[in-house]
Protein backbone atom coordinates (compact mmCIF):
# COMPACT_ATOMS: atom_id res chain seq x y z
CA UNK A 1 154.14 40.32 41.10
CA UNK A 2 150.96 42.03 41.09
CA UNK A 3 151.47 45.71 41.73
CA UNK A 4 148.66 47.17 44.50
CA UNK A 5 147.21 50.57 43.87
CA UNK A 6 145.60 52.67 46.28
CA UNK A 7 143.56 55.91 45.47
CA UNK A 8 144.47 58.61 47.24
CA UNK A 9 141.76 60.31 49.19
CA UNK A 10 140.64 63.69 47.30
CA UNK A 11 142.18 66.87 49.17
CA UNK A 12 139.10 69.23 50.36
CA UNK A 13 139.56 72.27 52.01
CA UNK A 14 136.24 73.40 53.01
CA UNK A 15 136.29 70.38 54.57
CA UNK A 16 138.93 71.48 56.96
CA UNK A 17 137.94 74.73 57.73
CA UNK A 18 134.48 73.26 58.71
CA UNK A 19 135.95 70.82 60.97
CA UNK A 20 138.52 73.76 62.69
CA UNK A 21 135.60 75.66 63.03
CA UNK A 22 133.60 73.32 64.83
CA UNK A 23 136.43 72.47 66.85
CA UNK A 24 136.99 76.41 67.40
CA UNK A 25 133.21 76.69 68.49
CA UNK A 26 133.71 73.68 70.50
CA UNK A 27 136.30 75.20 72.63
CA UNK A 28 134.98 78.31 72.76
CA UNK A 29 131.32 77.14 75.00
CA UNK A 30 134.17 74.47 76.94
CA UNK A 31 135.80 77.98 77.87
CA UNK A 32 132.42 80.22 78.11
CA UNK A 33 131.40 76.96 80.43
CA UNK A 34 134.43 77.05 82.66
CA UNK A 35 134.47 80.71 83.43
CA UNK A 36 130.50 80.84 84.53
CA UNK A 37 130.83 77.60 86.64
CA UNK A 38 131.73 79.29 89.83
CA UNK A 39 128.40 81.21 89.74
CA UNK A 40 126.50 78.52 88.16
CA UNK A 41 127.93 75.94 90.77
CA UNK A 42 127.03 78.71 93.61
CA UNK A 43 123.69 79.36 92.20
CA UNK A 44 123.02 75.85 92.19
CA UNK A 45 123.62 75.02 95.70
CA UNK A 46 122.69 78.56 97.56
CA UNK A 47 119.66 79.39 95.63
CA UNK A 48 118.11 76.60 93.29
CA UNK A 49 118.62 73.66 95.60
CA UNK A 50 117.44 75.69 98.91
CA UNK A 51 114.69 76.84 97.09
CA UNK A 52 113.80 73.26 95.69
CA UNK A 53 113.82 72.13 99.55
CA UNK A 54 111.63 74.97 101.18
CA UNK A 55 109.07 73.78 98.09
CA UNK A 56 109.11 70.12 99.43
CA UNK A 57 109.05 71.46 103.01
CA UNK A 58 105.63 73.25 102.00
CA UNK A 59 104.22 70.18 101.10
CA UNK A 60 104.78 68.49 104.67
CA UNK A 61 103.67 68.99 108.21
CA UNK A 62 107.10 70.12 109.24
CA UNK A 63 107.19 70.98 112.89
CA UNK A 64 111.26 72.27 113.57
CA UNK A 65 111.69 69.47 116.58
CA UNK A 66 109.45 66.68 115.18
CA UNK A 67 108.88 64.66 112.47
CA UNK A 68 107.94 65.54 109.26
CA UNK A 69 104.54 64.07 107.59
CA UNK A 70 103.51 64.30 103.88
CA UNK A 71 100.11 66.64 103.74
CA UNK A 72 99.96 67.82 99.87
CA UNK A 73 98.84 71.62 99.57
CA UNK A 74 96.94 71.25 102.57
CA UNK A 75 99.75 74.11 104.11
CA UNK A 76 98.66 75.73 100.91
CA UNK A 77 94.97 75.84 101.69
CA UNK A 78 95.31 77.14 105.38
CA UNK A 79 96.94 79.75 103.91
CA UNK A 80 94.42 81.29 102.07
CA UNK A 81 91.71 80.50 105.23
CA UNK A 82 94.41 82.13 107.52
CA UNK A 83 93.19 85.79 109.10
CA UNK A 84 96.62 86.40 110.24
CA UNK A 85 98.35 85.97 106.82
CA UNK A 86 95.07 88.22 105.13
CA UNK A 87 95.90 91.18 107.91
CA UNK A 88 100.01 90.34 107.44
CA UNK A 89 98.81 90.91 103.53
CA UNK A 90 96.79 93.66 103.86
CA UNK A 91 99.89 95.47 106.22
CA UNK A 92 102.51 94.50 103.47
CA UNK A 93 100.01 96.29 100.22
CA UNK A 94 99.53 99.23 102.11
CA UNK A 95 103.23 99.64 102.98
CA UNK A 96 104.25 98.72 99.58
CA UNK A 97 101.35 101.73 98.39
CA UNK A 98 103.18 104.04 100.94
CA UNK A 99 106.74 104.02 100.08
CA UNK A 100 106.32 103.51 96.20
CA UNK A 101 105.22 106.10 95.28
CA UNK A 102 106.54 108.26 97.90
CA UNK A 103 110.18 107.35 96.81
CA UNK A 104 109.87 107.51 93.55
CA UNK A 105 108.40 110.71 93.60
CA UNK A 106 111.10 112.22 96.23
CA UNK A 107 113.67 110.45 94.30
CA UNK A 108 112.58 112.15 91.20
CA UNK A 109 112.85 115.35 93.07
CA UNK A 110 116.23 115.30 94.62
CA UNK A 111 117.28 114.19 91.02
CA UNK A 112 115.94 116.85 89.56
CA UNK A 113 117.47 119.46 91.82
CA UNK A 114 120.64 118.08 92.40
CA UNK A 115 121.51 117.17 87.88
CA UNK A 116 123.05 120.23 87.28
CA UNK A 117 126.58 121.52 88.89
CA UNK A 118 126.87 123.97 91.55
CA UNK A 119 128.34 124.90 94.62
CA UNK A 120 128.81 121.61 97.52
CA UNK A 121 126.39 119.59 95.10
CA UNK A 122 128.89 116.42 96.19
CA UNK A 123 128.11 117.06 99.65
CA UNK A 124 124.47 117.13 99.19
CA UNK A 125 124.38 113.72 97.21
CA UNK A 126 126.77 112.29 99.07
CA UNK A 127 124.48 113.07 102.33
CA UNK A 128 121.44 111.79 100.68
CA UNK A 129 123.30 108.50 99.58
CA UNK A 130 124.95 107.74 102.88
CA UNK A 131 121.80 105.98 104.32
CA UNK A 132 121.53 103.76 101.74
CA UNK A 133 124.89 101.95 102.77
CA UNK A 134 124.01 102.22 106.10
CA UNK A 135 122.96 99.18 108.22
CA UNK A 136 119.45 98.93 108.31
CA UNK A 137 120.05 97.32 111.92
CA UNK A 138 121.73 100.21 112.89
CA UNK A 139 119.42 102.79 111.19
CA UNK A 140 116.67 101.41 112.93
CA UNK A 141 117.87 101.30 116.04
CA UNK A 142 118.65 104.85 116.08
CA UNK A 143 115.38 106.20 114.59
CA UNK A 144 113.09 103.83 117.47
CA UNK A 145 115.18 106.02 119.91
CA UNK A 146 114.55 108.95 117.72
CA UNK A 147 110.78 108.17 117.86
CA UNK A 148 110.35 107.49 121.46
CA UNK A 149 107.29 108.81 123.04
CA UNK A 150 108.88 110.60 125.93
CA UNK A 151 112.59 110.94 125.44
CA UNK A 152 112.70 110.75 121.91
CA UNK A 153 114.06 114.02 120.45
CA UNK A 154 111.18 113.68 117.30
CA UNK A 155 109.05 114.59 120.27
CA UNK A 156 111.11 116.65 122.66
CA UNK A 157 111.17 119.38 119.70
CA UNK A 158 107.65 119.20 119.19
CA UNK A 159 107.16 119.43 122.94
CA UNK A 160 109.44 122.97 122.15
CA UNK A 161 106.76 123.89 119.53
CA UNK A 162 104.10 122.97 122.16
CA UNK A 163 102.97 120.09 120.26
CA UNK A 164 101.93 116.88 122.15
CA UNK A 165 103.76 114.04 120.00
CA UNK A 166 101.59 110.59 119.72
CA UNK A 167 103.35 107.34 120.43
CA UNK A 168 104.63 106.86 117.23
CA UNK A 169 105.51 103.19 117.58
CA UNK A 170 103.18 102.62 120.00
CA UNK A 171 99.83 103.91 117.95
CA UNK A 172 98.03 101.44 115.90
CA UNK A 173 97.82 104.74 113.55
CA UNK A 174 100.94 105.56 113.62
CA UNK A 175 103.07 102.86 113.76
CA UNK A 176 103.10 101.57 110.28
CA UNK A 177 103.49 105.06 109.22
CA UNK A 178 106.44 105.94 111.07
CA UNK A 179 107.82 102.63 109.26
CA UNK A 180 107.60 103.61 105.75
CA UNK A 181 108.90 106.92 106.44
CA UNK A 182 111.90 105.98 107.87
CA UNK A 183 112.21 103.21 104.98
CA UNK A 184 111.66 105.87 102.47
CA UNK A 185 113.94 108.68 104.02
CA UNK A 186 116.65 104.98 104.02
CA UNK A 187 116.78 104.09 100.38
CA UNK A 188 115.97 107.27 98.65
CA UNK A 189 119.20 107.52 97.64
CA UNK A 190 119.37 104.62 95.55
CA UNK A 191 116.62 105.64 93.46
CA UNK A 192 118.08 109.64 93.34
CA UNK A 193 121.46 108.03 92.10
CA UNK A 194 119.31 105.86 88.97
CA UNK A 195 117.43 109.01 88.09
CA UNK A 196 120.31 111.15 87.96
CA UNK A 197 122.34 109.57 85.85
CA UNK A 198 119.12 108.73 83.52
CA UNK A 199 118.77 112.81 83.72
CA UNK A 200 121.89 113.07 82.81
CA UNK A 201 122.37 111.02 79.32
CA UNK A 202 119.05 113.08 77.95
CA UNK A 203 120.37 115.19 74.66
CA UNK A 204 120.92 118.91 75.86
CA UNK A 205 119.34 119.73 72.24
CA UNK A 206 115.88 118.92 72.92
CA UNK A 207 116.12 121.26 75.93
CA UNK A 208 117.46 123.76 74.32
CA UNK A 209 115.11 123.62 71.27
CA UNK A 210 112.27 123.66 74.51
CA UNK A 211 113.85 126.95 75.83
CA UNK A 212 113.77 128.42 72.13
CA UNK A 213 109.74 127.95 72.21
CA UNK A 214 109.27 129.21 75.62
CA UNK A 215 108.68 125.79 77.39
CA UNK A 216 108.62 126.24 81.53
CA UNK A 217 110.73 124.29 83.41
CA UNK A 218 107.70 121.63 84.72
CA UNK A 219 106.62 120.82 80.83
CA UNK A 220 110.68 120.55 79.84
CA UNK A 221 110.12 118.20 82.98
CA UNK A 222 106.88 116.56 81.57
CA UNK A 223 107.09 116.68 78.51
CA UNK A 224 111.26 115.64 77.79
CA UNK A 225 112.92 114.29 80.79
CA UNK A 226 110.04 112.18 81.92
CA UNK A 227 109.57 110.40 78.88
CA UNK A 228 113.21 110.18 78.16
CA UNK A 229 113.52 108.29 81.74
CA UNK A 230 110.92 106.04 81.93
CA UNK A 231 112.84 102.60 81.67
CA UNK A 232 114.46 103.92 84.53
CA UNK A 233 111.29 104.68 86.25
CA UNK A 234 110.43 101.48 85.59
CA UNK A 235 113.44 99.38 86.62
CA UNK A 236 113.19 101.87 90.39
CA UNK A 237 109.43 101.00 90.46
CA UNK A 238 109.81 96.90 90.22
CA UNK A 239 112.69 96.94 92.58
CA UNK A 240 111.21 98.95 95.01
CA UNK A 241 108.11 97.39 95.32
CA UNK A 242 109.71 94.07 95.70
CA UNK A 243 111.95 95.09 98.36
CA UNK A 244 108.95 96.98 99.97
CA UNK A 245 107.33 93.17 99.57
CA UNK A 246 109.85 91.50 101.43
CA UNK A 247 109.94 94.34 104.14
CA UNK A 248 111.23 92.62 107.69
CA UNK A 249 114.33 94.08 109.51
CA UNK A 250 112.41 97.53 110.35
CA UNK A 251 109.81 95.64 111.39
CA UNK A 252 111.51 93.38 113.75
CA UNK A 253 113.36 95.71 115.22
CA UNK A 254 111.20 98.81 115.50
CA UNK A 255 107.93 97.18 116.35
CA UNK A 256 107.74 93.91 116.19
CA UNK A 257 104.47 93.22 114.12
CA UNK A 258 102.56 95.63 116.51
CA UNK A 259 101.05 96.89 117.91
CA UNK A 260 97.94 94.85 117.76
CA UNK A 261 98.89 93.62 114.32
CA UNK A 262 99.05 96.56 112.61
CA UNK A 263 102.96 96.31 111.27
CA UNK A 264 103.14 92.85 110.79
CA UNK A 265 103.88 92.05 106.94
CA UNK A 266 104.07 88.77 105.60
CA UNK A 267 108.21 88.39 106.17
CA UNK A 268 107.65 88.69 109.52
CA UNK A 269 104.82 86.27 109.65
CA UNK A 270 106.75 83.68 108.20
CA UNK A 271 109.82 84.24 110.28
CA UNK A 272 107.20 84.09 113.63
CA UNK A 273 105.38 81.32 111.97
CA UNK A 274 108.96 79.22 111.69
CA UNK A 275 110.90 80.37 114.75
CA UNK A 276 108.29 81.23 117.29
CA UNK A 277 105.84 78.59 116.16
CA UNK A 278 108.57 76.31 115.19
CA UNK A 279 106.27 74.87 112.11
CA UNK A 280 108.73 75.03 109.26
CA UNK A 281 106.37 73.79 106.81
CA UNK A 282 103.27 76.43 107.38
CA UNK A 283 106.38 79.13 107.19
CA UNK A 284 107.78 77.59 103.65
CA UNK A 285 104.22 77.70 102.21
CA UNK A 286 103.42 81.34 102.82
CA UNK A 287 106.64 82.01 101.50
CA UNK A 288 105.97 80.74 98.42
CA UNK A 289 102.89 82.29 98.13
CA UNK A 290 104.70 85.48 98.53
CA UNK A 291 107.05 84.21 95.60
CA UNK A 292 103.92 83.53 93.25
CA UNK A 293 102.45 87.12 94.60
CA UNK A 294 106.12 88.80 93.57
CA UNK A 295 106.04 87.03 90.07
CA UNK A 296 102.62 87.98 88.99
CA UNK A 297 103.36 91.49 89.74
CA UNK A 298 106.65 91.35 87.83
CA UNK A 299 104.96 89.56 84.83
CA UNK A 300 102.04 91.94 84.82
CA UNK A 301 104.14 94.93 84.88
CA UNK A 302 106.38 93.70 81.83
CA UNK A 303 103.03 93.06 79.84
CA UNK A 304 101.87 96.44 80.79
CA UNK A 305 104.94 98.64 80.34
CA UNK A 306 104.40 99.36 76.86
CA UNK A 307 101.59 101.39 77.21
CA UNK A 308 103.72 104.04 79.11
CA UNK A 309 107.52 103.00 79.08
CA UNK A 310 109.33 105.13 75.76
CA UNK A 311 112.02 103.20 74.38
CA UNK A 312 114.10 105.61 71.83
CA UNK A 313 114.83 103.70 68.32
């Protein structure tokens, strides 16, 4: 009888822990997978796929109760030959230069003020916080009425001073000015609440080694807590000025692009351009020039921010 003999395979155990570990890491992205797929899954249908359509809308002659017709960037090129979209441009920039700065600035103020403890301080930041959570429907609303030209109580107690109030809504000059200071006086708060806390995790020792060489409150301000807080200054100034770039339900409500133009911004233009002029496709292209407007500023800013944004090692 012939005897068979088999060789035994030679027992490894690195071997084995590699293969457990890949099968470890394995499961480990399944799992990392199946926890992010609700907001991959919602991203992908509410934001990538919509956004993927208005781009392919862009390209057509799109009219909302008609056919649709292939036309390349032609939508594209009107846009840039378009008066109304230069002056809808032109309105958006200079509200965007308005309430920038202008909330940042007052946002830096209130901050400032309201850092340190004392006496009804919650009432005071709660009071400066509360429009931010307000409707802006509703906070519009009340501040057209606020700003009427004859029974608006803006005026009526200026009429008490013996002041003639202007038609603030209602003055080419005005109007877009009356806008950003209600927008401002709005979402303040937001910005106060980022600043504050930013104030807040600055080391007490460099302020106290300030104090021990006489420093004056404004260069602690300058020369520390600025500084210290610019990150933050620079998250408040991108978000800002893209909100301020996609400014519409103050406008709609308060003014309606006018008067003679002089509030309409480039969200409102597109929502006229798609509902009142019912072409779809015009509207998607100006949108997406907004997008590319929005994204150059953003990547501009990041190349730029560190020549004045401190970033403690």
């Amino acid at each position: 009888m012939t005897k068979i003999v088999t060789k035994e395979k030679e027992f490894n155990p690195k071997l084995i822990t590699k293969q457990k570990g890949l099968n470890a890491k394995w499961r480990d992205n399944l799992t990392g997978w199946f926890f992010i797929s609700p907001m991959l899954l919602g991203f992908i249908i509410f934001m990538f796929a919509p956004l993927v359509y208005a781009f392919f809308m862009s390209l057509n002659d799109w009219p909302l109760l008609g056919e649709k017709t292939f036309i390349g960037i032609e939508n594209y090129q009107g846009v840039i030959e378009d008066p109304t979209f230069i002056i809808s441009l032109k309105n958006t920039a200079l509200f965007s230069l308005g309430l920038v700065p202008l909330n940042i600035l007052l946002a830096l103020l209130l901050a400032s003020l309201l850092k340190n403890n004392f006496a009804g301080i919650g009432f005071f930041r709660t009071a400066i916080f509360v429009p931010v959570i307000t409707s802006m429907v509703v906070w519009a609303i009340v501040w057209k009425y606020l700003l009427a030209p004859e029974l608006g109580v803006i005026n009526q107690l200026l009429d008490l001073a013996g002041i003639q109030g202007p038609s603030w809504l209602l003055n080419t000059n005005t109007a877009l000015p009356s806008v950003i200071f209600i927008s401002v006086i709005k979402n303040v708060g937001l910005n106060m609440i980022l600043f504050l806390v930013a104030m807040q995790q600055v080391p007490t020792e460099l302020y106290e080694a300030a104090e021990l060489d006489g420093a004056s409150p404004f260069k602690k301000f300058r020369k520390i807590t600025l500084p210290l807080i610019t990150p933050t200054v620079f998250l408040t100034m991108i978000i800002t000025t893209i909100g301020a770039m996609k400014v519409f339900g103050q406008i709609y409500i308060m003014t309606r692009g006018g008067p003679v133009d002089s509030t309409k911004v480039i969200v409102y233009y597109i929502w006229e351009t798609a509902f009142k002029h019912f072409d779809m496709g015009y509207a998607s292209a100006i949108a997406f020039v907004l997008f590319f407007i929005l994204l150059a500023f953003t990547i501009l800013s990041w190349v730029v921010r560190k020549r004045w944004v401190f970033y403690e090692e």
